[in-house]
PDB file of N, CA and C in Angstrom:
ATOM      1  N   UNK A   1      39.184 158.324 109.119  1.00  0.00           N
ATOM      2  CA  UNK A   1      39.189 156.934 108.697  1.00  0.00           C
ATOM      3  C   UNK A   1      38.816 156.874 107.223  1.00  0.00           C
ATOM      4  N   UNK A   2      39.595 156.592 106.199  1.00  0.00           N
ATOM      5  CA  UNK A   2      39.233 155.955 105.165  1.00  0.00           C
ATOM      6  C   UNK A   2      38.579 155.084 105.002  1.00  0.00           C
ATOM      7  N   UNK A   3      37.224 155.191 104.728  1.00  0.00           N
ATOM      8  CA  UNK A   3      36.423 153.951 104.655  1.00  0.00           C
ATOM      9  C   UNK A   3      36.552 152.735 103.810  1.00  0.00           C
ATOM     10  N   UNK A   4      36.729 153.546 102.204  1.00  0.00           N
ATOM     11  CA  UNK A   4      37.049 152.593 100.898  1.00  0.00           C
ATOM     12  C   UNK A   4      38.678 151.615 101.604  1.00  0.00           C
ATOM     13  N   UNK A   5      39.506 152.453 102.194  1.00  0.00           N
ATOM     14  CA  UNK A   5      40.639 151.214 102.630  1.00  0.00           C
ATOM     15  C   UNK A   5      40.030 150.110 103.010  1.00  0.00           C
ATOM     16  N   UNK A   6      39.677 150.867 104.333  1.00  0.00           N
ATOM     17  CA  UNK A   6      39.210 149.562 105.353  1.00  0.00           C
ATOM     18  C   UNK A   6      37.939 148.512 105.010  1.00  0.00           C
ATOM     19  N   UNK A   7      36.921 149.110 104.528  1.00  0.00           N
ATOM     20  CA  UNK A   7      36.479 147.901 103.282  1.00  0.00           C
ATOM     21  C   UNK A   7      37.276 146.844 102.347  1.00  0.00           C
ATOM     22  N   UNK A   8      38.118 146.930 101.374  1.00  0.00           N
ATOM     23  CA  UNK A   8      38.810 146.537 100.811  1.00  0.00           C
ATOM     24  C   UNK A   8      39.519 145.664 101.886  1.00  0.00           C
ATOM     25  N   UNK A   9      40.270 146.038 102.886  1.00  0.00           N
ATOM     26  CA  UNK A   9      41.242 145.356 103.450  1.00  0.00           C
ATOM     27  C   UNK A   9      40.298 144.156 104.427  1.00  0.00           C
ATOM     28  N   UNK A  10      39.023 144.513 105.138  1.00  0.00           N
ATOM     29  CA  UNK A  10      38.466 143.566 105.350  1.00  0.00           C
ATOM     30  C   UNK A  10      37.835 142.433 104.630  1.00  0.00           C
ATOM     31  N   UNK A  11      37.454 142.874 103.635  1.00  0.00           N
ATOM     32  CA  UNK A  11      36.506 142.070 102.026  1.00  0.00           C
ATOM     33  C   UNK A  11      38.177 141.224 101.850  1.00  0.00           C
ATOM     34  N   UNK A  12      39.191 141.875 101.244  1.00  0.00           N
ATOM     35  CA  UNK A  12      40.222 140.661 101.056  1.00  0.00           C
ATOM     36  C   UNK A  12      40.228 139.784 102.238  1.00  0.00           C
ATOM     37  N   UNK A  13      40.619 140.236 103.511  1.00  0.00           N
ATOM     38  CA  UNK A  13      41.166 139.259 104.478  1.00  0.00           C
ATOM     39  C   UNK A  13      40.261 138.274 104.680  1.00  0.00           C
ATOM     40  N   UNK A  14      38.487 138.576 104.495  1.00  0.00           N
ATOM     41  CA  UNK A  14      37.575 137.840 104.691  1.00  0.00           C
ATOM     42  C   UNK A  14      37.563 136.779 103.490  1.00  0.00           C
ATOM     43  N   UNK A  15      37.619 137.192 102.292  1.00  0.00           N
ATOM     44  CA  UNK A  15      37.426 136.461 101.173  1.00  0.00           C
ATOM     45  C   UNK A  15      38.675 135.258 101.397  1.00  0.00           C
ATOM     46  N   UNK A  16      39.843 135.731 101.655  1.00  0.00           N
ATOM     47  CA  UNK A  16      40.917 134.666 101.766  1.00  0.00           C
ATOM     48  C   UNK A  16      40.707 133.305 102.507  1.00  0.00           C
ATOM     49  N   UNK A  17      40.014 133.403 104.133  1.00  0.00           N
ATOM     50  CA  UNK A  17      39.779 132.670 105.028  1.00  0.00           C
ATOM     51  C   UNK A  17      38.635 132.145 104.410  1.00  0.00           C
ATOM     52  N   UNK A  18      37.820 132.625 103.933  1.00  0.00           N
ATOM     53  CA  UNK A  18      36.341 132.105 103.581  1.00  0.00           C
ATOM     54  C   UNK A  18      35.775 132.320 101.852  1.00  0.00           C
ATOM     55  N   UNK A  19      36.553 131.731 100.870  1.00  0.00           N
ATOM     56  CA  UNK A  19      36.391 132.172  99.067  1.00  0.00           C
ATOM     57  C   UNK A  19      35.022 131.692  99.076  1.00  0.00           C
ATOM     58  N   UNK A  20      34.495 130.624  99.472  1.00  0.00           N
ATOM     59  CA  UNK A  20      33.542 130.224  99.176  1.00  0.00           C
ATOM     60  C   UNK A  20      32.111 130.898  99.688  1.00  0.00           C
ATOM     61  N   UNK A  21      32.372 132.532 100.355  1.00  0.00           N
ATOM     62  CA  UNK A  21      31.510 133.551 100.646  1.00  0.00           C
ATOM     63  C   UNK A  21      30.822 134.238  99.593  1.00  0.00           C
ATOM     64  N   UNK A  22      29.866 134.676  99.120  1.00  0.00           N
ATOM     65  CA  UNK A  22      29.265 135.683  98.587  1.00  0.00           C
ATOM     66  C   UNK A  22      29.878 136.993  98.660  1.00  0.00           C
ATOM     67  N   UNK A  23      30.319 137.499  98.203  1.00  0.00           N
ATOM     68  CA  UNK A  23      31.146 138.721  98.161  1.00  0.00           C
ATOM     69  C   UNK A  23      30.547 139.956  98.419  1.00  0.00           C
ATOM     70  N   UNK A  24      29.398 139.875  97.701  1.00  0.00           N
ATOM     71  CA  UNK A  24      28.535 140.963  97.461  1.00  0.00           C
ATOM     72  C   UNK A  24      28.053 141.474  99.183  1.00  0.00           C
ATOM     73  N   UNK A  25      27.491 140.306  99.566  1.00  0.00           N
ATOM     74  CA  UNK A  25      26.645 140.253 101.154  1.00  0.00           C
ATOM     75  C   UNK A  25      27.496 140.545 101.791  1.00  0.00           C
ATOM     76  N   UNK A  26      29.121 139.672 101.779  1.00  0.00           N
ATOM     77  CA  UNK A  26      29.894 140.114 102.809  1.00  0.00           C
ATOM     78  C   UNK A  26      30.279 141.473 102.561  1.00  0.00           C
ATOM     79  N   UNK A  27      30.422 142.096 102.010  1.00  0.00           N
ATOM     80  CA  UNK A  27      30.809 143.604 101.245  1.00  0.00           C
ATOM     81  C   UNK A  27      29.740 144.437 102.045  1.00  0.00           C
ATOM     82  N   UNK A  28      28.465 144.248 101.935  1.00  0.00           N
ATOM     83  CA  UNK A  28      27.292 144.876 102.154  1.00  0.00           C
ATOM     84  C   UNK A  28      27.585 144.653 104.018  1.00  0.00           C
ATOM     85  N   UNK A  29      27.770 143.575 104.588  1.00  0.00           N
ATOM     86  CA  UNK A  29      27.547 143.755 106.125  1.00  0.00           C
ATOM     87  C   UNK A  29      29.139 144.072 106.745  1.00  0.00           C
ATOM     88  N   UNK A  30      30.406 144.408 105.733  1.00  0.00           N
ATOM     89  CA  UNK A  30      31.609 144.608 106.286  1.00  0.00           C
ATOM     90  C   UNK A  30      30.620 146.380 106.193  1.00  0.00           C
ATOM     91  N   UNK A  31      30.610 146.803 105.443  1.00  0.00           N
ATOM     92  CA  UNK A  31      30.419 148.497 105.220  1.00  0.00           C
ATOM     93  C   UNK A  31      29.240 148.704 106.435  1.00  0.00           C
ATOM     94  N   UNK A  32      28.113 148.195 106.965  1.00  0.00           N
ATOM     95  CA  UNK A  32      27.125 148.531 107.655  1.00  0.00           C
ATOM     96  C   UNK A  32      28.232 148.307 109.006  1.00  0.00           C
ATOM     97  N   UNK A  33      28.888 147.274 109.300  1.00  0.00           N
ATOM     98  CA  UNK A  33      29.635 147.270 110.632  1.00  0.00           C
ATOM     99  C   UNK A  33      30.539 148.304 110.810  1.00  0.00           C
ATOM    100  N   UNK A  34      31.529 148.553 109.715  1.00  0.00           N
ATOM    101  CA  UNK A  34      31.973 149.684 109.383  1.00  0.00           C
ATOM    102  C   UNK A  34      31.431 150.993 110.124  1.00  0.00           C
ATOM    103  N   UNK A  35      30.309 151.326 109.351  1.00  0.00           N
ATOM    104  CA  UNK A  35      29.350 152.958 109.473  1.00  0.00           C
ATOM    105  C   UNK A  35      28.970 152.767 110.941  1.00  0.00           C
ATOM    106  N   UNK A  36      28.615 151.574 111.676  1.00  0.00           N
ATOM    107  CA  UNK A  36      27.987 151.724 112.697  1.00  0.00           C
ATOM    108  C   UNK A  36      29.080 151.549 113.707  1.00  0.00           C
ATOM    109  N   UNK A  37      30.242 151.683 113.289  1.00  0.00           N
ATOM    110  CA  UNK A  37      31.494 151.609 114.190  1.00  0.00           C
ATOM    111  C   UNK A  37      31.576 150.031 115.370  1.00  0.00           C
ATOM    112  N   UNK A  38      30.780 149.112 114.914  1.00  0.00           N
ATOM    113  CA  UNK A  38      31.059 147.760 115.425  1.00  0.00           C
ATOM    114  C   UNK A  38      31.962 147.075 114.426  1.00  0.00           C
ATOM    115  N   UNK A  39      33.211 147.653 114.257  1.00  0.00           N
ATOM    116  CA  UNK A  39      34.211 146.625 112.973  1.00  0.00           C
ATOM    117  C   UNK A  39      35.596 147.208 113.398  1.00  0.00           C
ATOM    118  N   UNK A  40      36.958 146.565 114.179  1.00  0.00           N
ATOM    119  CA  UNK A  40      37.827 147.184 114.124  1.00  0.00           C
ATOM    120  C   UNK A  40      38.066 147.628 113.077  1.00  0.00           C
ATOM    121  N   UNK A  41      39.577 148.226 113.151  1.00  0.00           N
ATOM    122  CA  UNK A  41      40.135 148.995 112.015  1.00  0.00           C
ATOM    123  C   UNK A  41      41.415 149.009 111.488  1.00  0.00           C
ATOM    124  N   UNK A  42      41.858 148.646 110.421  1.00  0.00           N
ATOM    125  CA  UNK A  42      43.295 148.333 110.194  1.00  0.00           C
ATOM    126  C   UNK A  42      43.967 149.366 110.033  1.00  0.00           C
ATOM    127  N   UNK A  43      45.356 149.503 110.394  1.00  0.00           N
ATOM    128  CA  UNK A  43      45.978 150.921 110.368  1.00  0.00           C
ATOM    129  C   UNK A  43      46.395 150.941 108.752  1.00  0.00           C
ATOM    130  N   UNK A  44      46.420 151.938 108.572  1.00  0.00           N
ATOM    131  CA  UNK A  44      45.848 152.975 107.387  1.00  0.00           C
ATOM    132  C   UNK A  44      47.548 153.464 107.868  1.00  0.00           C
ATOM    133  N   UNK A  45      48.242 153.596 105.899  1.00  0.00           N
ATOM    134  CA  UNK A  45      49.483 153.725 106.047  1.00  0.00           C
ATOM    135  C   UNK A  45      49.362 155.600 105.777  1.00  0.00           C
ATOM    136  N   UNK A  46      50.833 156.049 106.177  1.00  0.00           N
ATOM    137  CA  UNK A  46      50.453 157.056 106.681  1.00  0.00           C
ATOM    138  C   UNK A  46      50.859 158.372 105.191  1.00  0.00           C
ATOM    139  N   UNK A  47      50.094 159.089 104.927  1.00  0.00           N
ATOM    140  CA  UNK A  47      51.379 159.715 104.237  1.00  0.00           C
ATOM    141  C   UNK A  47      52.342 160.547 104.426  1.00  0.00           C
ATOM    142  N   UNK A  48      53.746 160.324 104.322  1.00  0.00           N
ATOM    143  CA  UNK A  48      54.547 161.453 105.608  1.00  0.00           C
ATOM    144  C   UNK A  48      55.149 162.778 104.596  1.00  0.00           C
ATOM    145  N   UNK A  49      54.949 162.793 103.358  1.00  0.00           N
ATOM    146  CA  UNK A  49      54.296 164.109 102.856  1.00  0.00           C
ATOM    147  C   UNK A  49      53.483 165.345 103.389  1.00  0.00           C
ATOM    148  N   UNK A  50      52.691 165.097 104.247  1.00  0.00           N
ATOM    149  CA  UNK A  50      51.625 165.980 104.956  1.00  0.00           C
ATOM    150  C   UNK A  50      52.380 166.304 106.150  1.00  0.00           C
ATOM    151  N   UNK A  51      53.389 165.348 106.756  1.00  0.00           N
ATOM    152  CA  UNK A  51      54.255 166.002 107.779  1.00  0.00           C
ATOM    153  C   UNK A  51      54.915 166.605 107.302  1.00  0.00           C
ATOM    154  N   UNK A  52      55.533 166.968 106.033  1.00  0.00           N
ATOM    155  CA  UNK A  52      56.772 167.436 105.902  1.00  0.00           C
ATOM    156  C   UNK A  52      56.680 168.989 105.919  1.00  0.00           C
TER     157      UNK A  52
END
């Protein structure tokens, strides 16, 4: 799992629904849900280089 993706991709999707959030805090409790594996996970594109 790429963590830095799935941060990013949650922090945008969150910030969109909710701008008027603190970024910082939400950043700080997306990464702790993250590490503690209570946060789904968005699929992560693949690189098909490594298959080849």
């Amino acid at each position: 799992m790429n963590l830095t993706y799935q941060l990013s991709m949650h922090l945008a999707a969150h910030m969109r629904q909710w701008p008027q959030s603190d970024r910082e805090q939400v950043r700080r409790e997306i990464a702790r849900r993250l590490n503690s594996g209570d946060a789904w996970l968005w699929p992560e594109p693949m690189q098909m280089e490594m298959f080849a």
